[in-house]
C-alpha atoms as a PDB file:
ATOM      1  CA  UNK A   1      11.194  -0.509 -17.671  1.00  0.00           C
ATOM      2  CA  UNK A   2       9.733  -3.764 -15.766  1.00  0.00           C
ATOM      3  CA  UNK A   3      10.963  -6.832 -16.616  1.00  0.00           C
ATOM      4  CA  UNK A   4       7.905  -9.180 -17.724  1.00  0.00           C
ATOM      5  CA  UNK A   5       7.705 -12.623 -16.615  1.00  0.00           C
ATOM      6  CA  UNK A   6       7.911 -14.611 -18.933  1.00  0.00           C
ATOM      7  CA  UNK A   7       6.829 -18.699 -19.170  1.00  0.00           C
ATOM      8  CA  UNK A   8       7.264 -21.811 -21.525  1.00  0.00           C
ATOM      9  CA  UNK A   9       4.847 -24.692 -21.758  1.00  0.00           C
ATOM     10  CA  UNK A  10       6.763 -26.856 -19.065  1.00  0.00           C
ATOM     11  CA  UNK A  11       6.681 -24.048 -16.692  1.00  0.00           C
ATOM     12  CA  UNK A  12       3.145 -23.669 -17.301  1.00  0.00           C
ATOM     13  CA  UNK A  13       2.807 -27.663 -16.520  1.00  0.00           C
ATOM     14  CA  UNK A  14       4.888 -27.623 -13.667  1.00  0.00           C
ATOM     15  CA  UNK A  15       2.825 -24.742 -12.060  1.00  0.00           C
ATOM     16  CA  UNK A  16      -0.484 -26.914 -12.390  1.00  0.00           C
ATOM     17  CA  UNK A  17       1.092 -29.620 -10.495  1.00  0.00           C
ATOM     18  CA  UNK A  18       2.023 -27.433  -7.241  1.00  0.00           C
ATOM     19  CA  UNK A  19       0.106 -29.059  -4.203  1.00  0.00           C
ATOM     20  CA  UNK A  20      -2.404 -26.912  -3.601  1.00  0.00           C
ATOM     21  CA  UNK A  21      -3.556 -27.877  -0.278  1.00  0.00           C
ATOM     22  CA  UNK A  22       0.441 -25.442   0.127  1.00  0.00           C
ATOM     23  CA  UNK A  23      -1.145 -22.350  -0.612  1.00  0.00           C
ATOM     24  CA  UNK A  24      -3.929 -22.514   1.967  1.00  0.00           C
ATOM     25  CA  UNK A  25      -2.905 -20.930   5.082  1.00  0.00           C
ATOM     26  CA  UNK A  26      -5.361 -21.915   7.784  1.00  0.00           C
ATOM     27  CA  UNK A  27      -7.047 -24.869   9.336  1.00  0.00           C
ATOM     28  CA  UNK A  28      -8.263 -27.703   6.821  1.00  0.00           C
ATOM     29  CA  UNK A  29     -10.417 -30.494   7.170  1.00  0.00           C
ATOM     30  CA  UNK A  30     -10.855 -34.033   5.215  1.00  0.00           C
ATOM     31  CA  UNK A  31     -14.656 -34.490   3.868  1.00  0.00           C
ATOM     32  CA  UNK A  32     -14.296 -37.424   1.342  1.00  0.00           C
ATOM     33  CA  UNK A  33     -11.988 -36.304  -1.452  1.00  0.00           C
ATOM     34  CA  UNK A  34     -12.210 -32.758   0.019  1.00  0.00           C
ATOM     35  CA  UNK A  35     -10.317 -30.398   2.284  1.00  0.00           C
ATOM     36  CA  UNK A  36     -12.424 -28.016   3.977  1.00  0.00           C
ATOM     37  CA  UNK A  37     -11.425 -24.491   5.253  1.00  0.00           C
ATOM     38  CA  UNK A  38     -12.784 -20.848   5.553  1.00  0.00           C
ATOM     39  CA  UNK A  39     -12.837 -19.389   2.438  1.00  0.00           C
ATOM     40  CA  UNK A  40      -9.526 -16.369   2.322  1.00  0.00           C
ATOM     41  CA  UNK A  41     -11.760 -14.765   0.025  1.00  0.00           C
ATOM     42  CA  UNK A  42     -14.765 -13.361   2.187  1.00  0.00           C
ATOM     43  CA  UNK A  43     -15.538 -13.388   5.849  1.00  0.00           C
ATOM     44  CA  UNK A  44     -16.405 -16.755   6.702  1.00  0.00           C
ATOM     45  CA  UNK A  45     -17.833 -18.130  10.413  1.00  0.00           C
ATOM     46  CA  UNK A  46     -17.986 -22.150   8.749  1.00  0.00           C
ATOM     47  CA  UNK A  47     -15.986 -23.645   6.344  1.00  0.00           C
ATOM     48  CA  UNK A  48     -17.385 -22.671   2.599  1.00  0.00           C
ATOM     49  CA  UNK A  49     -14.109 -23.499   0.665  1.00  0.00           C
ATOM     50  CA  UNK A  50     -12.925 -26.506  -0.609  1.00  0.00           C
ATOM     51  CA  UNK A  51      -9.419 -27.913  -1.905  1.00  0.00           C
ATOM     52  CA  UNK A  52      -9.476 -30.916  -4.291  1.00  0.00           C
ATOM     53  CA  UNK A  53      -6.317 -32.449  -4.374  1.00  0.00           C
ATOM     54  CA  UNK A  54      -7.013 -34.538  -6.290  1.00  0.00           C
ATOM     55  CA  UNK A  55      -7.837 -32.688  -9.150  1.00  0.00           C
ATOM     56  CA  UNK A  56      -5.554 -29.626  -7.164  1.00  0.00           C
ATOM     57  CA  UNK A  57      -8.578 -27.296  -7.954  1.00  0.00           C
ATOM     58  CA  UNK A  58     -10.510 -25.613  -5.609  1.00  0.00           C
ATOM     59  CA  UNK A  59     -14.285 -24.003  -5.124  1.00  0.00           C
ATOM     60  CA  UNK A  60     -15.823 -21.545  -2.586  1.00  0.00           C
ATOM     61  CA  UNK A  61     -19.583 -22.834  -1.824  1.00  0.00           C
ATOM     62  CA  UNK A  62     -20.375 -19.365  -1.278  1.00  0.00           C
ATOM     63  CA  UNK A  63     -20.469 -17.958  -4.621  1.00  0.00           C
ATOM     64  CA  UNK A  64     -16.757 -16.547  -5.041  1.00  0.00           C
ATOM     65  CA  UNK A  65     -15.703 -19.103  -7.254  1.00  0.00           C
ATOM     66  CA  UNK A  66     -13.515 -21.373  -8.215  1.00  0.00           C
ATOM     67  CA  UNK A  67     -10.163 -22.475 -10.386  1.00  0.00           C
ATOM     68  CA  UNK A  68      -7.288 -24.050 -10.634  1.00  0.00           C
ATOM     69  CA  UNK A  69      -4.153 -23.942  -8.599  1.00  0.00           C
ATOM     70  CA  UNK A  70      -2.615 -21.339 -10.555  1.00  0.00           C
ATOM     71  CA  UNK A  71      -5.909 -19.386 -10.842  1.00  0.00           C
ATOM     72  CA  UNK A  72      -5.842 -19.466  -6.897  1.00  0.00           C
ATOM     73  CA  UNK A  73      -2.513 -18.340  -6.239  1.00  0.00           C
ATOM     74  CA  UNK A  74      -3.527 -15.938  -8.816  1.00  0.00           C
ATOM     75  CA  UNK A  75      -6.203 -14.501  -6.503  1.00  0.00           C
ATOM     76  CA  UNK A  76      -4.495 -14.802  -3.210  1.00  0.00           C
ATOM     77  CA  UNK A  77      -0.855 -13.210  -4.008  1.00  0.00           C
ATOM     78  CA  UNK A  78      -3.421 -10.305  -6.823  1.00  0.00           C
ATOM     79  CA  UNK A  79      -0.628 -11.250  -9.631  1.00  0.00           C
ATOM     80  CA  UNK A  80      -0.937 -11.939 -13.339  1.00  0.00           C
ATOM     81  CA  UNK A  81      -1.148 -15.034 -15.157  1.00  0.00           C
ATOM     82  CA  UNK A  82       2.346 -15.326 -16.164  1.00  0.00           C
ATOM     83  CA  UNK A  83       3.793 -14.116 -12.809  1.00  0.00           C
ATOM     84  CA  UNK A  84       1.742 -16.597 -10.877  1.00  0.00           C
ATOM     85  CA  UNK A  85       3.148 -19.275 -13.671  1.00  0.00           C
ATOM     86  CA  UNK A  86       6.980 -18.337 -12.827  1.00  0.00           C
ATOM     87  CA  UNK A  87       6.733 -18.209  -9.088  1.00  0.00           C
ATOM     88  CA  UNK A  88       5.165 -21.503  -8.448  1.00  0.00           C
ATOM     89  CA  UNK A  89       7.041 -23.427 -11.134  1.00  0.00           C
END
């Protein structure tokens, strides 16, 4: 039988404060408050997605969305909720 992941509150808190300017792997660029890259999402031939590290959220200008840092490590490793809270907290 699997073992679930499992989380607690401060996990959960923890994970929302992982930089996530880490989990881009490619070339970014400053615009104001903004990193800019090529979206890892769809095939991309100018920068469409943007980091906020401020906020550590992020937002593709081409319609694939947009989320939190968990919700994008979420997307980019295709894990759960609570699996994506464990590994980056």
């Amino acid at each position: 039988m699997p073992v679930k992941a499992t989380f607690t509150e401060d996990n959960k808190l923890k994970a929302k404060q992982y930089p996530i300017a880490k989990l881009f792997n490619g070339h970014l660029s400053r615009s104001g408050k903004a990193l800019l890259g090529k979206c890892p999402f769809h095939s991309d031939s100018t920068p469409s997605f943007a980091l906020y590290p401020e906020t550590n959220s992020w937002y593709c200008f081409s319609g694939c969305g947009s989320g939190d840092v968990i919700n994008l490590y979420m997307r980019l490793k295709n894990i759960d909720f609570k699996t994506a809270i464990k590994e980056l907290s």
